[in-house]
N, C-alpha and C. Protein backbone atom coordinates (compact mmCIF):
# COMPACT_ATOMS: atom_id res chain seq x y z
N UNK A 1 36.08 6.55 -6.81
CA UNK A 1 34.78 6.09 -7.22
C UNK A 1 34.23 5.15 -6.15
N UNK A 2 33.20 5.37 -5.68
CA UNK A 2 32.24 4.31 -4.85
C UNK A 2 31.41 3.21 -5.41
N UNK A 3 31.60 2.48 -5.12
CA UNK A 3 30.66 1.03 -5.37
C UNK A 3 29.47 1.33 -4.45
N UNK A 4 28.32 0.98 -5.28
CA UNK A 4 27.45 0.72 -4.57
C UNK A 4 26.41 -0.21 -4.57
N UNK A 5 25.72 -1.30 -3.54
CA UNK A 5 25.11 -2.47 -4.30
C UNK A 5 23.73 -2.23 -3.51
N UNK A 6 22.76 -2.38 -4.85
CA UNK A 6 21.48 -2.11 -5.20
C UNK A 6 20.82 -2.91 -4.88
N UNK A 7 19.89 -3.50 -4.16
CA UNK A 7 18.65 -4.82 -4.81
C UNK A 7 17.66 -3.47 -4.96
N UNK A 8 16.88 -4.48 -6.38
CA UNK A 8 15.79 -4.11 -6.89
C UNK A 8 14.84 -5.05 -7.57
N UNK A 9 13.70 -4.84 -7.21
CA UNK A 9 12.42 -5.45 -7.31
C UNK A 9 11.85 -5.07 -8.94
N UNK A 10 11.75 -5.90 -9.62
CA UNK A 10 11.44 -6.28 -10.42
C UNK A 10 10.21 -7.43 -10.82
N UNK A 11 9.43 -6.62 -11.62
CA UNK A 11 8.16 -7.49 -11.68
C UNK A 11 7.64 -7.45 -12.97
N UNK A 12 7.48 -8.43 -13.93
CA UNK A 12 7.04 -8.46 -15.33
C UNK A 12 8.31 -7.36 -16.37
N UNK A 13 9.27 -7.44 -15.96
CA UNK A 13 10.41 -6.73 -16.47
C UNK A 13 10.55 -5.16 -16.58
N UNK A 14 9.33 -4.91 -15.49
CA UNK A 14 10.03 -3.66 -14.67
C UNK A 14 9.95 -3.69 -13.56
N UNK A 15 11.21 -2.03 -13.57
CA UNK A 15 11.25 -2.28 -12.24
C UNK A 15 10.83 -1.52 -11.60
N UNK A 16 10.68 -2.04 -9.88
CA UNK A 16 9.57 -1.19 -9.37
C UNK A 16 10.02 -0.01 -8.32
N UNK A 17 10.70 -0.67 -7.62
CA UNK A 17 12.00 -0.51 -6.34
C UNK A 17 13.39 -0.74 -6.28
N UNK A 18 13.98 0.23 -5.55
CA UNK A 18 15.26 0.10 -5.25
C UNK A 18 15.78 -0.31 -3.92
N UNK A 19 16.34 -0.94 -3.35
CA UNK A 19 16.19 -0.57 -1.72
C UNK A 19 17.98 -0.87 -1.92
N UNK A 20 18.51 -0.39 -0.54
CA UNK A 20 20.05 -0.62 0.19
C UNK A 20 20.23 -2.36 0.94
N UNK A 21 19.19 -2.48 0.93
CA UNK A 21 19.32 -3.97 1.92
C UNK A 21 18.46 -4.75 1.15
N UNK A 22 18.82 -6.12 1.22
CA UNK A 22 18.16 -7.45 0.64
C UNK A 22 17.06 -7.48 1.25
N UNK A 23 17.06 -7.31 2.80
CA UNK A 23 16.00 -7.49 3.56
C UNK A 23 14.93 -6.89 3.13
N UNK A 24 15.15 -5.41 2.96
CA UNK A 24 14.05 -4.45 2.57
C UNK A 24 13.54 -5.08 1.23
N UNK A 25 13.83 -5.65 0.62
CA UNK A 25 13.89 -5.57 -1.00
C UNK A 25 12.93 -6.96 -1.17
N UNK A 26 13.25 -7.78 -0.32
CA UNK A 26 12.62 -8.93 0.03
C UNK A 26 11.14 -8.89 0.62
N UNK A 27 11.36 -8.11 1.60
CA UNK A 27 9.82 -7.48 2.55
C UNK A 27 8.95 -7.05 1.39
N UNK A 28 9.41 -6.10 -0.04
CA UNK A 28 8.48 -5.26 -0.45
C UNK A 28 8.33 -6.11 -1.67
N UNK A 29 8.84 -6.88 -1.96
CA UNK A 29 8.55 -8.03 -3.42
C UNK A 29 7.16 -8.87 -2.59
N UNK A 30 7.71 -9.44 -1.32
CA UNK A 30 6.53 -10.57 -0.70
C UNK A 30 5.13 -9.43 -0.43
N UNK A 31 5.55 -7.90 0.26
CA UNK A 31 3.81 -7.33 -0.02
C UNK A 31 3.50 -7.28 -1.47
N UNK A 32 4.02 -7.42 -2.49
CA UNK A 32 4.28 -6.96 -3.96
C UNK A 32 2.87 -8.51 -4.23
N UNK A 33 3.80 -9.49 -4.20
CA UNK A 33 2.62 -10.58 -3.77
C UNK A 33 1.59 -11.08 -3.35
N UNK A 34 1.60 -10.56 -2.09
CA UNK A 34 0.25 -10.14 -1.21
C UNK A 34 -1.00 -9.33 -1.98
N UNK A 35 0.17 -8.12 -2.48
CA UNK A 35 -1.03 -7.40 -3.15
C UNK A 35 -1.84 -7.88 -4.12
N UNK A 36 -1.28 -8.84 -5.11
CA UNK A 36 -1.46 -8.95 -6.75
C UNK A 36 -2.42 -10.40 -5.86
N UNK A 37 -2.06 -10.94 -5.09
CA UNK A 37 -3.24 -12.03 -4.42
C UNK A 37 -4.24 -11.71 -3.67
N UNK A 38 -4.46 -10.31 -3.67
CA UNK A 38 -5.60 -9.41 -2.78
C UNK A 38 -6.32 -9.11 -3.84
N UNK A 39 -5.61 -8.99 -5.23
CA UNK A 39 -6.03 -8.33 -5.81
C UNK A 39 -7.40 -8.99 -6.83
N UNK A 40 -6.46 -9.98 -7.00
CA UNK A 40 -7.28 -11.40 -7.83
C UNK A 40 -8.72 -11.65 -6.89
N UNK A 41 -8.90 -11.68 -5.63
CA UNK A 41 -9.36 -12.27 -4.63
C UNK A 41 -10.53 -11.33 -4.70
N UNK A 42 -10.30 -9.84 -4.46
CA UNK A 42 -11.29 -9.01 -4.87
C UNK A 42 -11.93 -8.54 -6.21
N UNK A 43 -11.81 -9.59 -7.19
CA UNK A 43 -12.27 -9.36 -8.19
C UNK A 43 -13.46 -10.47 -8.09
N UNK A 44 -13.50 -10.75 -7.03
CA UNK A 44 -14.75 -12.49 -6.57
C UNK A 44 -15.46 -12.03 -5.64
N UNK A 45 -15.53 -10.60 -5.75
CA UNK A 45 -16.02 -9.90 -4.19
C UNK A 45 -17.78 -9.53 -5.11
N UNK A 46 -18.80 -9.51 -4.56
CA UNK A 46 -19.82 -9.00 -5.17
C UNK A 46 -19.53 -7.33 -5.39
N UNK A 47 -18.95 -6.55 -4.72
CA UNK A 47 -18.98 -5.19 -5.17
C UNK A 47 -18.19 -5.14 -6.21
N UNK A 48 -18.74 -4.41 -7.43
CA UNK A 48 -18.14 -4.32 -8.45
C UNK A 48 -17.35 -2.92 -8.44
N UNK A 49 -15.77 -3.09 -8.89
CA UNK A 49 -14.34 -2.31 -8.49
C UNK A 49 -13.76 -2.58 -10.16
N UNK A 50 -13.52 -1.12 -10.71
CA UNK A 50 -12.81 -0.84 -11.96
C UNK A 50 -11.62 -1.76 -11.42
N UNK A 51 -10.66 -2.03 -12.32
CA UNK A 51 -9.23 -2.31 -12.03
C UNK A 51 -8.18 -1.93 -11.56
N UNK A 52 -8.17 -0.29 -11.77
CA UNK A 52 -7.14 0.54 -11.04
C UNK A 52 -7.61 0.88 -9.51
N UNK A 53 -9.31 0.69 -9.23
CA UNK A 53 -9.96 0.38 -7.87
C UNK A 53 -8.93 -0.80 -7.60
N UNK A 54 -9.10 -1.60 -7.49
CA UNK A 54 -9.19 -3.00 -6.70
C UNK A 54 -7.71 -3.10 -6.83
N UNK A 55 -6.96 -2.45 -7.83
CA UNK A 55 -5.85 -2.64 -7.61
C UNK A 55 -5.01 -1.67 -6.39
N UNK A 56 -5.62 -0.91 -6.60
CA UNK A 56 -5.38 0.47 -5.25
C UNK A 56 -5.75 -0.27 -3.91
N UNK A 57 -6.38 -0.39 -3.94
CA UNK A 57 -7.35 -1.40 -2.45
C UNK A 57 -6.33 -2.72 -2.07
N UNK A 58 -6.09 -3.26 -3.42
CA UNK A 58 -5.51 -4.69 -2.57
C UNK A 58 -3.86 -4.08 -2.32
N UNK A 59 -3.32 -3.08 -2.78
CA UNK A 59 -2.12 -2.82 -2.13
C UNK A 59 -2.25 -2.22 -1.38
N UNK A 60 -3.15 -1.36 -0.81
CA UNK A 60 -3.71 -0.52 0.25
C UNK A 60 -3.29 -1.45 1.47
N UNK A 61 -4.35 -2.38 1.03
CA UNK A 61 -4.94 -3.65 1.81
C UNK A 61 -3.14 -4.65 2.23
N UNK A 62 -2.68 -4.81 1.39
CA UNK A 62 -1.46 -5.55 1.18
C UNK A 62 -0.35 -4.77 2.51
N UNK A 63 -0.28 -3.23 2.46
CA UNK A 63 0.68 -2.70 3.17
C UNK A 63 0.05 -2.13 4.82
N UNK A 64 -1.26 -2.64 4.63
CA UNK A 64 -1.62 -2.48 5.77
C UNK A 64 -1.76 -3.45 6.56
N UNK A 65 -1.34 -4.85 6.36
CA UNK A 65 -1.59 -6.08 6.87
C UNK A 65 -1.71 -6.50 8.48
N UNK A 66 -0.46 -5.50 8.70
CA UNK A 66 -0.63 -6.01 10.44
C UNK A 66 -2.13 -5.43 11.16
N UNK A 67 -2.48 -4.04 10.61
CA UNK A 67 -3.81 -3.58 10.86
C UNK A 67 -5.02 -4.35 10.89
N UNK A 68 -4.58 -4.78 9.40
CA UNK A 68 -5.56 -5.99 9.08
C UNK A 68 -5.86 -7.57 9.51
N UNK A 69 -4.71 -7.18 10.10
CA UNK A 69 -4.97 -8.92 10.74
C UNK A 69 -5.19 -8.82 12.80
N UNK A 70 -4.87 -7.41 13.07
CA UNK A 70 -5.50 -7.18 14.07
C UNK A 70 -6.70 -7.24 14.45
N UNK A 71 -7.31 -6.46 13.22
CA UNK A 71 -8.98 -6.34 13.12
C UNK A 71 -9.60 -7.45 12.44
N UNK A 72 -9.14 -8.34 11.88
CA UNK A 72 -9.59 -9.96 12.03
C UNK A 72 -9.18 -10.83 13.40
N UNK A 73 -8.30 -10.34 13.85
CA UNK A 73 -8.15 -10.86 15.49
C UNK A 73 -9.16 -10.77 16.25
N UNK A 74 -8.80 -9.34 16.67
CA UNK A 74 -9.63 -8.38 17.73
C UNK A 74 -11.17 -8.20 17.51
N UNK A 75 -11.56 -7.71 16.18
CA UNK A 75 -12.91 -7.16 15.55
C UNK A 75 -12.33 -5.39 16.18
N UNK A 76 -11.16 -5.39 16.45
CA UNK A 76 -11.36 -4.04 16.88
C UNK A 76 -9.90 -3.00 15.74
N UNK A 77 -9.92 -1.64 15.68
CA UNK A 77 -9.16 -1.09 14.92
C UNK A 77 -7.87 -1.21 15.92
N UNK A 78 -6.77 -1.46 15.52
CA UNK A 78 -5.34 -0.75 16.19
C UNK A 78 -5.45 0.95 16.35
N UNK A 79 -4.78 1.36 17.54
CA UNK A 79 -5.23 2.50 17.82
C UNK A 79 -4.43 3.31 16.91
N UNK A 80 -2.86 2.83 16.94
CA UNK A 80 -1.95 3.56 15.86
C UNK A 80 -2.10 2.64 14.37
N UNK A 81 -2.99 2.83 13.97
CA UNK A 81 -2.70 2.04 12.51
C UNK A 81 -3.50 3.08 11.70
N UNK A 82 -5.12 3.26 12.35
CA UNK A 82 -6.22 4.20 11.56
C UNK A 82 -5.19 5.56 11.22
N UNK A 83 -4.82 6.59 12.22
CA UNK A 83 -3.93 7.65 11.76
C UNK A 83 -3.22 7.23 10.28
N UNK A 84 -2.30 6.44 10.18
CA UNK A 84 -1.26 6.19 9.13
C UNK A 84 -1.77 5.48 8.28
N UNK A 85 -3.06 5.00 8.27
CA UNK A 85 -3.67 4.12 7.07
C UNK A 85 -4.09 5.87 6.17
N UNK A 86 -4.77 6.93 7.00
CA UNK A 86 -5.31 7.80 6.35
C UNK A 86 -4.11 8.95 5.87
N UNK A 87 -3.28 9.07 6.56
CA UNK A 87 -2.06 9.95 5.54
C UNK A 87 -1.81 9.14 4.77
N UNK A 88 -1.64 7.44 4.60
CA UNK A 88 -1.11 6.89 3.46
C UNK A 88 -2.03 7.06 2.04
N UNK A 89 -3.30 6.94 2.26
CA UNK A 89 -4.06 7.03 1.78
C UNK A 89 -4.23 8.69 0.91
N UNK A 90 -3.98 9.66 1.46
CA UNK A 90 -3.68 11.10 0.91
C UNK A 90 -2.68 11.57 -0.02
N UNK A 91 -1.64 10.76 0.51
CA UNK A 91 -0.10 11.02 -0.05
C UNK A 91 -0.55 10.96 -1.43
N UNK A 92 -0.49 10.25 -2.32
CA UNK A 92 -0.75 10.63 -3.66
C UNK A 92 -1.81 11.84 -4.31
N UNK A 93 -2.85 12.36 -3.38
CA UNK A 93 -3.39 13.33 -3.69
C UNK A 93 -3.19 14.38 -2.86
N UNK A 94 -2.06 15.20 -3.29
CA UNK A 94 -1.35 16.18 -2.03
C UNK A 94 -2.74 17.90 -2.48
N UNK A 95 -2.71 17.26 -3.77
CA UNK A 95 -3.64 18.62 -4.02
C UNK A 95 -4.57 18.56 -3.73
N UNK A 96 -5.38 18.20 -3.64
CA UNK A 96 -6.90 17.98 -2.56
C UNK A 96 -6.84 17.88 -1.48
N UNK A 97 -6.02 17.42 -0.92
CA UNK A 97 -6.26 17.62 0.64
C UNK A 97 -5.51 18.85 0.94
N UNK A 98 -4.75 19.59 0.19
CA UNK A 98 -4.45 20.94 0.60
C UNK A 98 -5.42 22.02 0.19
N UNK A 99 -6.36 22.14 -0.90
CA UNK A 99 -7.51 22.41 -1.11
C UNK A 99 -8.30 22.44 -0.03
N UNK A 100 -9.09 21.04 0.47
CA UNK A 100 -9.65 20.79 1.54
C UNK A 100 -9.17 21.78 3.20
N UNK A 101 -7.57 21.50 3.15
CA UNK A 101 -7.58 22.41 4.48
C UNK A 101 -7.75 24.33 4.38
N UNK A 102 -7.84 24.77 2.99
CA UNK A 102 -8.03 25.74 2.35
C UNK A 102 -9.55 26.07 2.85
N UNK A 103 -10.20 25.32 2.00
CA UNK A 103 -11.49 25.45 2.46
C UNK A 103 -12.24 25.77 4.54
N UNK A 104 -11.61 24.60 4.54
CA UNK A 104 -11.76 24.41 6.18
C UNK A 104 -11.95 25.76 7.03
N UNK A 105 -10.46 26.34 6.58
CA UNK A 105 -9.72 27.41 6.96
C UNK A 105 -11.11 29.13 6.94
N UNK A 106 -11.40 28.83 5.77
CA UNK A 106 -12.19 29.71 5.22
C UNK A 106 -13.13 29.91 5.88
C-alpha cells in the first residue's frame, strides 16, 4: 500500500483543490484570495455585473495577475500573456468554440 500526502484547499468547508506540494496549494489558496478581493472591489465598479459575472472576472482577473500588473506597469499587453488569457478563457466552453471553428470551416 502507498501513502500518499495531499494538501487541499479548502474554503467555507469545501473543498476546492488538491495539489502534491504545499507550495502549489499555497500559490492557489493566496489567488483564491486575490480573487474573492477582486471580487468585492468590482462590485464598486459603475458597470453593473450579475454575480456569477464579476465572480468569473475577478478570478479571471486574479489568475492573470502578472499580465495584469504588466499592463498597469507598461500601459502595454505582455506579448505571451493575450494568447493564454484567451484559451483560458474558452476552456470551459469547449462546445462553442468547436461550433465556431465548424462554422469558420464552412
Amino acid at each position: 500500500m502507498a501513502v500518499e500526502i495531499k494538501y487541499v484547499v479548502v474554503r467555507e468547508g469545501e473543498e476546492k483543490m488538491s495539489f502534491a506540494s504545499k507550495k502549489e496549494a499555497d500559490a492557489w489558496d493566496k489567488m483564491l484570495d486575490l480573487a474573492e478581493a477582486m471580487g468585492e472591489w468590482l462590485t464598486q465598479s459603475p458597470v453593473a455585473l450579475e454575480a456569477e459575472q464579476a465572480e468569473a472576472l475577478a478570478m479571471w482577473l486574479a489568475q492573470e495577475k502578472d499580465a495584469l500588473n504588466t499592463l498597469l506597469k507598461t500601459g502595454q499587453l505582455p506579448k505571451v500573456a493575450a494568447p493564454r488569457a484567451v484559451d483560458k478563457l474558452e476552456e470551459p466552453q469547449a462546445e462553442p468554440r468547436s461550433t465556431k471553428k465548424q462554422s469558420k470551416a464552412a
